[in-house]
C-alpha atoms as a PDB file:
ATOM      1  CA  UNK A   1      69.968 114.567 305.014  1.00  0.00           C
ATOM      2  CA  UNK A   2      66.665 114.700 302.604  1.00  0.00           C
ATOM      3  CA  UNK A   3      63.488 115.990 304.064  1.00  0.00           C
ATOM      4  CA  UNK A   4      59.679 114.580 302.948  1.00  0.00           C
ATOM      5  CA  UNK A   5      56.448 116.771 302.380  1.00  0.00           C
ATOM      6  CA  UNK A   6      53.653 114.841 303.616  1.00  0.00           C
ATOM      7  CA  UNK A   7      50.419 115.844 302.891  1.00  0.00           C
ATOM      8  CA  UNK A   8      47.268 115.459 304.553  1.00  0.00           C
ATOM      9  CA  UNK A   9      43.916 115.031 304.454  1.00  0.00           C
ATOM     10  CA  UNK A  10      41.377 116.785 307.064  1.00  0.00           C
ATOM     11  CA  UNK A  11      38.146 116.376 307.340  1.00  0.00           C
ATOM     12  CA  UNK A  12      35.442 118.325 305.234  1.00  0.00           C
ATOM     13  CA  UNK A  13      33.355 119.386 308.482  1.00  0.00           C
ATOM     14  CA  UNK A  14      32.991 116.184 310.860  1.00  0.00           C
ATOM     15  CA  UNK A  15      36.542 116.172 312.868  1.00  0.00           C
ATOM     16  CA  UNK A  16      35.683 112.620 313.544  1.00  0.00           C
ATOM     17  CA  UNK A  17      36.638 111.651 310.215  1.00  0.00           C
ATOM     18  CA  UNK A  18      40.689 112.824 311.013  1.00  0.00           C
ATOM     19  CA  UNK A  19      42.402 109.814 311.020  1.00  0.00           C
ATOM     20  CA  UNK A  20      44.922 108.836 313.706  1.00  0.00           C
ATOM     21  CA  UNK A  21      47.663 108.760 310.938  1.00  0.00           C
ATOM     22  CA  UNK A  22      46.394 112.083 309.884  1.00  0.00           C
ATOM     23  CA  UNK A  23      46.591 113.271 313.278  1.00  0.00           C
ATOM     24  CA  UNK A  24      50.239 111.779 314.204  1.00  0.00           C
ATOM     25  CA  UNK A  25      51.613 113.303 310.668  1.00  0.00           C
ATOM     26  CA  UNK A  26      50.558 116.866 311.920  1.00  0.00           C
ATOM     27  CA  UNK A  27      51.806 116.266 315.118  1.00  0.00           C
ATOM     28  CA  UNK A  28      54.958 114.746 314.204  1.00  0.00           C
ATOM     29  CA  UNK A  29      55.901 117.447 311.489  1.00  0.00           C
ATOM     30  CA  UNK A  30      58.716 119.331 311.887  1.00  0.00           C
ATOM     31  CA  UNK A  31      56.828 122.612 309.840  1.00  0.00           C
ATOM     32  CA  UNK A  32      52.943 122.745 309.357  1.00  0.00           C
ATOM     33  CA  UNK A  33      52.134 124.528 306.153  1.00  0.00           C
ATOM     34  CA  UNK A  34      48.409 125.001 306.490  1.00  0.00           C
ATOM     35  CA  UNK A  35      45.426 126.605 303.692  1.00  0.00           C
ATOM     36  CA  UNK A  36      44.598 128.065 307.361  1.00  0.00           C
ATOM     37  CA  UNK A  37      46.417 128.304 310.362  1.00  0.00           C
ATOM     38  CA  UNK A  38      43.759 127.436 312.737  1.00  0.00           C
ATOM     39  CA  UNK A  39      42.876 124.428 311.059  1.00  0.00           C
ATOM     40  CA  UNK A  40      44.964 122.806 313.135  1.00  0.00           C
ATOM     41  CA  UNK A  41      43.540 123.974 316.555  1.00  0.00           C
ATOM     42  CA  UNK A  42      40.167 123.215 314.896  1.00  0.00           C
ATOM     43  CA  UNK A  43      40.666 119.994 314.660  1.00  0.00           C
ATOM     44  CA  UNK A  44      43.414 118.826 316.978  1.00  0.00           C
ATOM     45  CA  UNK A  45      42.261 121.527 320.151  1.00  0.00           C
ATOM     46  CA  UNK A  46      43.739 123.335 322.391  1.00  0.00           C
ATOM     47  CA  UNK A  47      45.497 121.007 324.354  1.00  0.00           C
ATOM     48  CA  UNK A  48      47.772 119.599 322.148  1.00  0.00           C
ATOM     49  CA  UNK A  49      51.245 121.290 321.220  1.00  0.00           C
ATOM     50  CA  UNK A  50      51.750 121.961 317.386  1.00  0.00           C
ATOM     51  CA  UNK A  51      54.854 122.391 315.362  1.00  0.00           C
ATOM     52  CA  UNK A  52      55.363 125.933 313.796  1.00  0.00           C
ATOM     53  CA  UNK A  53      52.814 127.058 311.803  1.00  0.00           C
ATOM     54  CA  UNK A  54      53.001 128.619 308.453  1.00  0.00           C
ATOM     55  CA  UNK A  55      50.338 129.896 306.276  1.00  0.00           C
ATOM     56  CA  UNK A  56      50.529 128.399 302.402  1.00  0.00           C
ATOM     57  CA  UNK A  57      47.132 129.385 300.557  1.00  0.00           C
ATOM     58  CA  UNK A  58      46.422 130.253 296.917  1.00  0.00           C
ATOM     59  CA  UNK A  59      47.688 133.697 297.077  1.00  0.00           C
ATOM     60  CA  UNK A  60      51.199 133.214 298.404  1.00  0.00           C
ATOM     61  CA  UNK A  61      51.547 129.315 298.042  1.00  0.00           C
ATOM     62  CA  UNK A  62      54.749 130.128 295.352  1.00  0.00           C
ATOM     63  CA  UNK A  63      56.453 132.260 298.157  1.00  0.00           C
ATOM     64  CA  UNK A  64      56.247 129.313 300.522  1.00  0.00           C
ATOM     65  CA  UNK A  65      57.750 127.377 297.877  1.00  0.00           C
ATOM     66  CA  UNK A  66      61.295 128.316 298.811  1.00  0.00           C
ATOM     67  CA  UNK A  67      61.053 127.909 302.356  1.00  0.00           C
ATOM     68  CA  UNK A  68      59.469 124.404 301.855  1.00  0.00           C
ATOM     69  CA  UNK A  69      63.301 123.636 299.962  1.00  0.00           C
ATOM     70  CA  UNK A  70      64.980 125.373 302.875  1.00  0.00           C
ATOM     71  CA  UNK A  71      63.626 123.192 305.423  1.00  0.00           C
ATOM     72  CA  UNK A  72      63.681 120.106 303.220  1.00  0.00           C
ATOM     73  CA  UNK A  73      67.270 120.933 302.478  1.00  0.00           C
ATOM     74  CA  UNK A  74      67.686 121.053 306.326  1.00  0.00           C
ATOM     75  CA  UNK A  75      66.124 117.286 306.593  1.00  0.00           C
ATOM     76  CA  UNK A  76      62.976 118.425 308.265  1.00  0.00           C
ATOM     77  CA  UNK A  77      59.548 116.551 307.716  1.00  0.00           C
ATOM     78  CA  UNK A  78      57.306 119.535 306.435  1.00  0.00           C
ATOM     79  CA  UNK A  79      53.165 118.457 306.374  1.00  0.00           C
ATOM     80  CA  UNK A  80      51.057 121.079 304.186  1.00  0.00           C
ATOM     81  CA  UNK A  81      47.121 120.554 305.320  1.00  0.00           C
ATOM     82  CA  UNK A  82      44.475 122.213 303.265  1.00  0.00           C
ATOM     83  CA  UNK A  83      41.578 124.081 305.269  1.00  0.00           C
ATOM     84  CA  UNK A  84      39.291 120.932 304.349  1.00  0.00           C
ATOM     85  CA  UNK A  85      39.617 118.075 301.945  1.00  0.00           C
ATOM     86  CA  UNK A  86      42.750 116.897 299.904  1.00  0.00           C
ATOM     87  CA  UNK A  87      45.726 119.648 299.134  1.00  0.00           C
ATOM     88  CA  UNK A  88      45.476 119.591 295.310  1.00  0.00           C
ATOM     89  CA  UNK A  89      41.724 119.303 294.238  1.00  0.00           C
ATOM     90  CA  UNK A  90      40.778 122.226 293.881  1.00  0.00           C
ATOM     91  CA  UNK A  91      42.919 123.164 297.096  1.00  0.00           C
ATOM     92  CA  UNK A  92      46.606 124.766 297.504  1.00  0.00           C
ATOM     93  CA  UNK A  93      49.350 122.367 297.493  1.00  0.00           C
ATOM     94  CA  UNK A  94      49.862 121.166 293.736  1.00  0.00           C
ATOM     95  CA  UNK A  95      53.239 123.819 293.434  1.00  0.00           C
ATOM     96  CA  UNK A  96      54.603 122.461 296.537  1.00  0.00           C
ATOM     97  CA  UNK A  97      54.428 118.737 295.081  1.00  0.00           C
ATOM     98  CA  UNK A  98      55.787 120.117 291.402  1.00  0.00           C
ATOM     99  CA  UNK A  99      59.004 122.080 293.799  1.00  0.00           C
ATOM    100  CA  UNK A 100      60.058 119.379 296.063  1.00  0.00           C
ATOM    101  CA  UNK A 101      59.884 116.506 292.965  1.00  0.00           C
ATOM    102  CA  UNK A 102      61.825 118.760 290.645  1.00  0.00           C
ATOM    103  CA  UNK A 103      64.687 119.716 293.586  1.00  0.00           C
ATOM    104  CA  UNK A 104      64.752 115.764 294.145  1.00  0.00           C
ATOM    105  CA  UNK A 105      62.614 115.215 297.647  1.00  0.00           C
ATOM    106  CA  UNK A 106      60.358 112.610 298.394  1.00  0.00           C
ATOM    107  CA  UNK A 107      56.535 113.546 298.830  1.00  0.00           C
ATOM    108  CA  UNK A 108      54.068 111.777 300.273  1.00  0.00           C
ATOM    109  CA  UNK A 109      50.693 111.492 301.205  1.00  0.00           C
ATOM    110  CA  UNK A 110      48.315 110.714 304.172  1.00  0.00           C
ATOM    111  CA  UNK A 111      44.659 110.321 302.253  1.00  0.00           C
ATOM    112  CA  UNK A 112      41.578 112.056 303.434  1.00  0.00           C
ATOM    113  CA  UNK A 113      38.026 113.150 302.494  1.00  0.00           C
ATOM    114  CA  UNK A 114      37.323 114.514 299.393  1.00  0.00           C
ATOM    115  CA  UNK A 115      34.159 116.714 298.585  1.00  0.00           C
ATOM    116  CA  UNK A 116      33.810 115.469 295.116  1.00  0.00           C
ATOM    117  CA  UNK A 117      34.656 111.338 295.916  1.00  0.00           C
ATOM    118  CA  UNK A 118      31.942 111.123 298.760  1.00  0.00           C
ATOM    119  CA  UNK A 119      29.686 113.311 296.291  1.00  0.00           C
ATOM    120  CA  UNK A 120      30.262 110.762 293.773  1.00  0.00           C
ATOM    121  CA  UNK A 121      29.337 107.591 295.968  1.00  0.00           C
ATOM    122  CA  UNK A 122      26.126 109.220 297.035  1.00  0.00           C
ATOM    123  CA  UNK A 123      24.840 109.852 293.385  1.00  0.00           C
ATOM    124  CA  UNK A 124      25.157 106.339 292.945  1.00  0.00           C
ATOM    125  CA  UNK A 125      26.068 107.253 289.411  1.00  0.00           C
ATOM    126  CA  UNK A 126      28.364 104.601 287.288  1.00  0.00           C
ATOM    127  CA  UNK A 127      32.068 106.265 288.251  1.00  0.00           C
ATOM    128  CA  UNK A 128      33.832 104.847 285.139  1.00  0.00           C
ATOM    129  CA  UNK A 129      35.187 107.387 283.033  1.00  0.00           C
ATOM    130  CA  UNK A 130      34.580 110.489 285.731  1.00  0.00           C
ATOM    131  CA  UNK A 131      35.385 113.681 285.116  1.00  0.00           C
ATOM    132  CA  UNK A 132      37.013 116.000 288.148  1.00  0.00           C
ATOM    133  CA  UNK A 133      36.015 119.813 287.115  1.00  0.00           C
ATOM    134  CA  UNK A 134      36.024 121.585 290.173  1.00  0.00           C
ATOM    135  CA  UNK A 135      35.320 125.229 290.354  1.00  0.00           C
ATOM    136  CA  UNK A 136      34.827 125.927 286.550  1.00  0.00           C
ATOM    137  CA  UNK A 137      35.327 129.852 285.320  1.00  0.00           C
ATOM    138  CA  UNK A 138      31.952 131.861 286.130  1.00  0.00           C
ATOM    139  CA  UNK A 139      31.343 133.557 282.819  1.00  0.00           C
ATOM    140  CA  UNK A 140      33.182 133.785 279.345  1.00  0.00           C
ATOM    141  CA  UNK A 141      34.650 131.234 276.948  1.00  0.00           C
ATOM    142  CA  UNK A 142      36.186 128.872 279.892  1.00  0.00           C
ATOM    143  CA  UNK A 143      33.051 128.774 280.977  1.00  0.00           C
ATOM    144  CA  UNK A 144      31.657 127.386 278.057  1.00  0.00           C
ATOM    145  CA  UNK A 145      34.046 124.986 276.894  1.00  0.00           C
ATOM    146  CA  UNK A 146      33.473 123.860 280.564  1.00  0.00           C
ATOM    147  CA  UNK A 147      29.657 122.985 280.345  1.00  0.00           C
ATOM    148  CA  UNK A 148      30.122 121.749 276.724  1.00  0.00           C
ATOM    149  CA  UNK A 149      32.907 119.186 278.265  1.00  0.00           C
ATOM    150  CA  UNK A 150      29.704 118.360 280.581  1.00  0.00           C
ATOM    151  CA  UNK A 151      27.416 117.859 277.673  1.00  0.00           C
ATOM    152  CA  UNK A 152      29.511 115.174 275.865  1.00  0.00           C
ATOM    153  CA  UNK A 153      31.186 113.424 278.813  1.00  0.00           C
ATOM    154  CA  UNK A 154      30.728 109.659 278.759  1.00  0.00           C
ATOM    155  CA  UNK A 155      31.323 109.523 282.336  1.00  0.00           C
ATOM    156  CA  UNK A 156      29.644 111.796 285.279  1.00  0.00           C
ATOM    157  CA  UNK A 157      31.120 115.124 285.576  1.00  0.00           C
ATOM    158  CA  UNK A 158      32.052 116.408 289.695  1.00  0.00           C
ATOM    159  CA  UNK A 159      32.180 120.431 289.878  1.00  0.00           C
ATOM    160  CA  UNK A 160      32.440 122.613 293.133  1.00  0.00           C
ATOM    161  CA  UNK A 161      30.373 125.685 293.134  1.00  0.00           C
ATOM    162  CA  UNK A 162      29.518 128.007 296.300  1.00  0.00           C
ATOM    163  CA  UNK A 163      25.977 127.961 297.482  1.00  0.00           C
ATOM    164  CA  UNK A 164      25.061 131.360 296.131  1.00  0.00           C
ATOM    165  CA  UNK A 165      26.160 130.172 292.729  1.00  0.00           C
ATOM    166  CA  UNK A 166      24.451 127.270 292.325  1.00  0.00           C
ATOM    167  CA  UNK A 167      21.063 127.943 290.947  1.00  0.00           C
ATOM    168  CA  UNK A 168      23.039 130.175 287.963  1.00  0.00           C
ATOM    169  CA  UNK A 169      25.068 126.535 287.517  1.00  0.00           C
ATOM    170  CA  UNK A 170      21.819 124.549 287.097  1.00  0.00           C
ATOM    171  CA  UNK A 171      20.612 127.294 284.544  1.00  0.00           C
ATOM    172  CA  UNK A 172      23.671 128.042 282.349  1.00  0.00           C
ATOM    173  CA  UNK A 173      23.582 123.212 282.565  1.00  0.00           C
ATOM    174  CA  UNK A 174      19.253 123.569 281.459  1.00  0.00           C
ATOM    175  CA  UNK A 175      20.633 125.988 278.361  1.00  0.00           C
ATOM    176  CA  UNK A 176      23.634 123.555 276.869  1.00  0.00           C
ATOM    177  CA  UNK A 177      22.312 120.097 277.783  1.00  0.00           C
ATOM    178  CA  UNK A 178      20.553 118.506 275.045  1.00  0.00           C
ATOM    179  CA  UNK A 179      19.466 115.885 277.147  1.00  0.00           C
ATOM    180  CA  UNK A 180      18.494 118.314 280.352  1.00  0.00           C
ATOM    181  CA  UNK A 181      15.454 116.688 280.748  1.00  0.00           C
ATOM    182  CA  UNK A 182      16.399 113.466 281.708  1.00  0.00           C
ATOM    183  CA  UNK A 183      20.240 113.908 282.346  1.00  0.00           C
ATOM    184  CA  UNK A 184      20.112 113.593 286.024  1.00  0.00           C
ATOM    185  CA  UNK A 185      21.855 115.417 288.573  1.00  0.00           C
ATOM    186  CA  UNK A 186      23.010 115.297 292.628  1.00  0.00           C
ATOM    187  CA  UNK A 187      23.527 118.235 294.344  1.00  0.00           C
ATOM    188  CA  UNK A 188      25.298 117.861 297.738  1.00  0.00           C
ATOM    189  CA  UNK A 189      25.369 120.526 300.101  1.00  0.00           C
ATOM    190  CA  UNK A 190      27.801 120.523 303.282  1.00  0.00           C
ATOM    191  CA  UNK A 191      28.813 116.910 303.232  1.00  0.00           C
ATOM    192  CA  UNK A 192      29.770 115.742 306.465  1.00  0.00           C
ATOM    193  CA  UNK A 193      28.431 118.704 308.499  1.00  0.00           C
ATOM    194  CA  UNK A 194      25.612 119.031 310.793  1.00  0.00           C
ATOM    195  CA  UNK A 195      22.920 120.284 307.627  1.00  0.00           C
ATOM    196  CA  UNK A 196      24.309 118.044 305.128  1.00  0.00           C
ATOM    197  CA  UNK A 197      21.625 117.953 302.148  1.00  0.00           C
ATOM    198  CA  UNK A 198      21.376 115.678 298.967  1.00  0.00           C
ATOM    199  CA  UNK A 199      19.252 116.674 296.349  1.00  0.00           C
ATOM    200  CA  UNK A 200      18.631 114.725 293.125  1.00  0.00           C
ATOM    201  CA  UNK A 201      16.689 115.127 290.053  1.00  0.00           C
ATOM    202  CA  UNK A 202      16.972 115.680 286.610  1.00  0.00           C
ATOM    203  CA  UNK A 203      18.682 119.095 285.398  1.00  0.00           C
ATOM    204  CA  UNK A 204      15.951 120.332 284.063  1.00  0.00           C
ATOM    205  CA  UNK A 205      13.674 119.890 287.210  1.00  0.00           C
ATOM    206  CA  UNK A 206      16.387 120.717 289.944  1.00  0.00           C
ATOM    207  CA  UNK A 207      17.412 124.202 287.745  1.00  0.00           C
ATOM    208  CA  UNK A 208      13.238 124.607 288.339  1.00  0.00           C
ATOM    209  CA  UNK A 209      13.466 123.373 291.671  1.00  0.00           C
ATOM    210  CA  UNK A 210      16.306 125.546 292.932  1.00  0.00           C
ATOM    211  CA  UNK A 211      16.037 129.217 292.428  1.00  0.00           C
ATOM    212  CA  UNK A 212      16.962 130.622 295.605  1.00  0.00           C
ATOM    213  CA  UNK A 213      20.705 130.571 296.719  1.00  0.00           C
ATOM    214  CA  UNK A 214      21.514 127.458 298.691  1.00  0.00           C
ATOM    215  CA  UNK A 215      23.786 127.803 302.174  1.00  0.00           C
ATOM    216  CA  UNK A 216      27.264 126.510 302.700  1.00  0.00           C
ATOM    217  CA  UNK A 217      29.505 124.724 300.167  1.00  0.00           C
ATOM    218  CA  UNK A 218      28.354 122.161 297.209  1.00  0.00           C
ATOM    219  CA  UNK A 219      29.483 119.511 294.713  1.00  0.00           C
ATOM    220  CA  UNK A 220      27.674 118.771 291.863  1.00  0.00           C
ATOM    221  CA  UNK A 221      27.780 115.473 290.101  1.00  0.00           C
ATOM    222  CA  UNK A 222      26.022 115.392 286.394  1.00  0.00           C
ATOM    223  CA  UNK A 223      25.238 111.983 285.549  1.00  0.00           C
ATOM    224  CA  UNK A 224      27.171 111.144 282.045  1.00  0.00           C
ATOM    225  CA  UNK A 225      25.700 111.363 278.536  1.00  0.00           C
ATOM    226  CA  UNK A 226      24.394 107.730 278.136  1.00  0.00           C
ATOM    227  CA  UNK A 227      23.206 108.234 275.034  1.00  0.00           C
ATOM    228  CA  UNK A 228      27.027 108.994 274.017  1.00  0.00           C
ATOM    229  CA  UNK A 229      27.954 106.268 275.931  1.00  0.00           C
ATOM    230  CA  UNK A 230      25.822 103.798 273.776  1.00  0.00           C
ATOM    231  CA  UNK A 231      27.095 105.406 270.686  1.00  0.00           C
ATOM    232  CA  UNK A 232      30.700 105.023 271.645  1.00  0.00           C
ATOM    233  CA  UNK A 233      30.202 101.320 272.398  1.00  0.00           C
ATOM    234  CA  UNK A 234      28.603 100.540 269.312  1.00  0.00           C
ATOM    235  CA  UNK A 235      31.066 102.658 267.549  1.00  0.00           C
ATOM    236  CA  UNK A 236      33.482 100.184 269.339  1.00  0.00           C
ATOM    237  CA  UNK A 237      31.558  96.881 268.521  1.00  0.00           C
ATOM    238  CA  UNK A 238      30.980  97.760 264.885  1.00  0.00           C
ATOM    239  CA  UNK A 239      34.906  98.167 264.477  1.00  0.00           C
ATOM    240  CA  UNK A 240      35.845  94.773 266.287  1.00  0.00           C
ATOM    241  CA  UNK A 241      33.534  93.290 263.950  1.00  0.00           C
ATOM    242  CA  UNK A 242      34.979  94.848 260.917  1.00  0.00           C
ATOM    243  CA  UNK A 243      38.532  93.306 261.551  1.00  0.00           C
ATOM    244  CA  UNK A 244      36.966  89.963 262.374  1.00  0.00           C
ATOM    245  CA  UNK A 245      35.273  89.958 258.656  1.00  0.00           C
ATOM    246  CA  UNK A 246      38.562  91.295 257.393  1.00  0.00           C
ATOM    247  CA  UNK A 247      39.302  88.316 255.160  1.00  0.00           C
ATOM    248  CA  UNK A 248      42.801  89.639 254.091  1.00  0.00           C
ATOM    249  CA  UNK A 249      43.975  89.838 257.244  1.00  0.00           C
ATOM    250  CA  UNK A 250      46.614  86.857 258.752  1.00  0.00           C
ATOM    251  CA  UNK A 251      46.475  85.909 262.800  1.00  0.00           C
ATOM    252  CA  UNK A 252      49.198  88.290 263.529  1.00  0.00           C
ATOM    253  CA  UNK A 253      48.087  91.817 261.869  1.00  0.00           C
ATOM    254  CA  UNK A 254      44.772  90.536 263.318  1.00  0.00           C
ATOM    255  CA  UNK A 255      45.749  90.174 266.188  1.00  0.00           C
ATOM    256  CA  UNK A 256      47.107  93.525 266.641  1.00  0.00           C
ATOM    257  CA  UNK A 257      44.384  95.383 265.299  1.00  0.00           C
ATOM    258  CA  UNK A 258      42.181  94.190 267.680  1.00  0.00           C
ATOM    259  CA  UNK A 259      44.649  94.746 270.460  1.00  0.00           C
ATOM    260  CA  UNK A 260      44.710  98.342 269.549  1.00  0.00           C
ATOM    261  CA  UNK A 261      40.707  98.361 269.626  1.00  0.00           C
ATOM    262  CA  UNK A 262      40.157  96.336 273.180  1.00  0.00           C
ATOM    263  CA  UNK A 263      43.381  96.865 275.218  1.00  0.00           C
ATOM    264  CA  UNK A 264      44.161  93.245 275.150  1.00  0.00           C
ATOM    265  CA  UNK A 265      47.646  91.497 275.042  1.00  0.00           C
ATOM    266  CA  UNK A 266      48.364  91.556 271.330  1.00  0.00           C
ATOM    267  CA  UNK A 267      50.031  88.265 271.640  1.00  0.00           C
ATOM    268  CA  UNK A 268      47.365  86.450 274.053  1.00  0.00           C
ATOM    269  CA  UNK A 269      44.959  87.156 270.891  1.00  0.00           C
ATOM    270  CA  UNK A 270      47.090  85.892 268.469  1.00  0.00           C
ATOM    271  CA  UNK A 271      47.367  82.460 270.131  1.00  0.00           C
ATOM    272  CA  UNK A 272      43.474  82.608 270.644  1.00  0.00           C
ATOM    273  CA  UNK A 273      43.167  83.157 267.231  1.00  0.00           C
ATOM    274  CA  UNK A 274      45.986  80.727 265.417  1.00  0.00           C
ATOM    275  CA  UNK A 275      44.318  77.925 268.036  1.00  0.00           C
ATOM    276  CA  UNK A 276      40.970  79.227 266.126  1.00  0.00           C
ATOM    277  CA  UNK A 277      42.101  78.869 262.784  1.00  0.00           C
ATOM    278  CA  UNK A 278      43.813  75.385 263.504  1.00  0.00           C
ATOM    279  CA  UNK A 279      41.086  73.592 265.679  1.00  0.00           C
ATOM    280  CA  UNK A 280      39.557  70.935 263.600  1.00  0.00           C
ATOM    281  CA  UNK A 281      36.015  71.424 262.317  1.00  0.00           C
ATOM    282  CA  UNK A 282      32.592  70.160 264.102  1.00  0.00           C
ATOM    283  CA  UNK A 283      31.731  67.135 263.157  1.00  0.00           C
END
């Protein structure tokens, strides 16, 4: 017999957004490891009979780890629910996936809401290239090399932060951003809850903006460095051209130079190019 972890998505604060194969995989479990025990009751009530319960949160989420194998050795269907959100972003649950792979159990997974996806869809920001920082250290060198990732990222940049935190965030983002004045920003406070609140702006004029502590939790998304964007694709352009003008090189080598450079079958190009070479000339 070979047990599965499932895990599963709840909702961030609007139960209605459980799905019913969310709600049938907590039911249905054999073990419940939850980021909180009530959870559960939260958002399944009072009225409904639950499989054992276990608390697995950051602090003892290793000590579970061993009685996730037991039961899984045992054949039993364990589900591990975070508080809110997916297990793994920035939530318990990535050491229980890393033990049952390694001892050779299947894991799977019932999707839910993320914080930092439905953040991203209401910046409206391009999500190519996104950047998934969660909770970055409050002070020192991690801290740093955490905003300066945000300066230079091609792609928009998703960080939780708690509400009391925030306006420091928006300062220590005015300091390193070049670009602060026009890099623009979303700040979304209690998504899915009764006082959900999106506010947008430019760094510079939200970290003026928002000086007082905000309530509740928030995701930040940072709108990528366009200007490093542009740069990157004329970086890109300039380099294709070069190995077109590249007189001494045949079809072939040319072929896979360019592959390397656009991610293109190496040997769709080639025939492109051969059929180039040998098509007859305008008359």
């Amino acid at each position: 017999m070979s047990g599965t972890l499932v895990l599963v998505g709840t909702p961030l604060g609007n139960r209605g957004d459980l799905s019913p194969r969310a709600r049938e995989a907590l039911l249905s479990a054999d073990l419940l490891l939850c980021e909180d025990t009530r959870s559960p009751v939260r958002l399944l009530g009072n009225d409904v009979t639950l499989p054992p319960r276990r608390s697995c949160f950051v602090g003892n989420e290793h000590e579970r780890c061993g009685e996730l194998l037991q039961a899984l050795a045992e054949g039993k269907t364990v589900a591990f629910c975070s508080e809110a959100g997916m297990p793994g972003w920035s939530d318990p649950g990535q050491f229980l996936v890393t033990a049952a792979t390694e001892a050779g159990y299947a894991v799977d997974v019932v999707p839910g809401p993320t914080a930092a996806s439905a953040a991203l869809s209401i910046s409206g920001f391009d999500a190519g290239g996104s950047c998934f920082l969660g909770f970055i250290p409050r002070d020192g060198k991690g801290r740093t090399r955490a905003l300066e990732t945000i300066a230079v990222s091609v792609g928009p940049c998703l960080l939780y932060e708690a509400g009391n935190r925030t306006p420091a965030l928006l300062r220590d983002l005015a300091k390193v951003l070049p670009d602060a004045q026009v890099r623009r920003v979303v700040v979304c406070r209690e998504l899915t809850k009764l006082h959900q609140e999106t506010l947008r702006g430019t760094v510079a004029t939200l970290h003026g903006e928002i000086r007082e502590a905000l309530r509740g939790e928030v995701t930040v998304v940072v709108e990528g460095n366009t200007a490093q964007a542009d740069a990157e694709s004329q970086d890109a352009a300039r380099a294709v051209l070069d190995v077109m003008l590249d007189a001494s090189l045949k079809p072939r080598p040319r072929a896979r130079a360019l592959a390397d450079l656009t991610g293109l079958d190496a040997r769709e190009l080639y025939e492109r190019l051969r059929a180039a070479r040998d098509a007859p000339p305008d008359a």
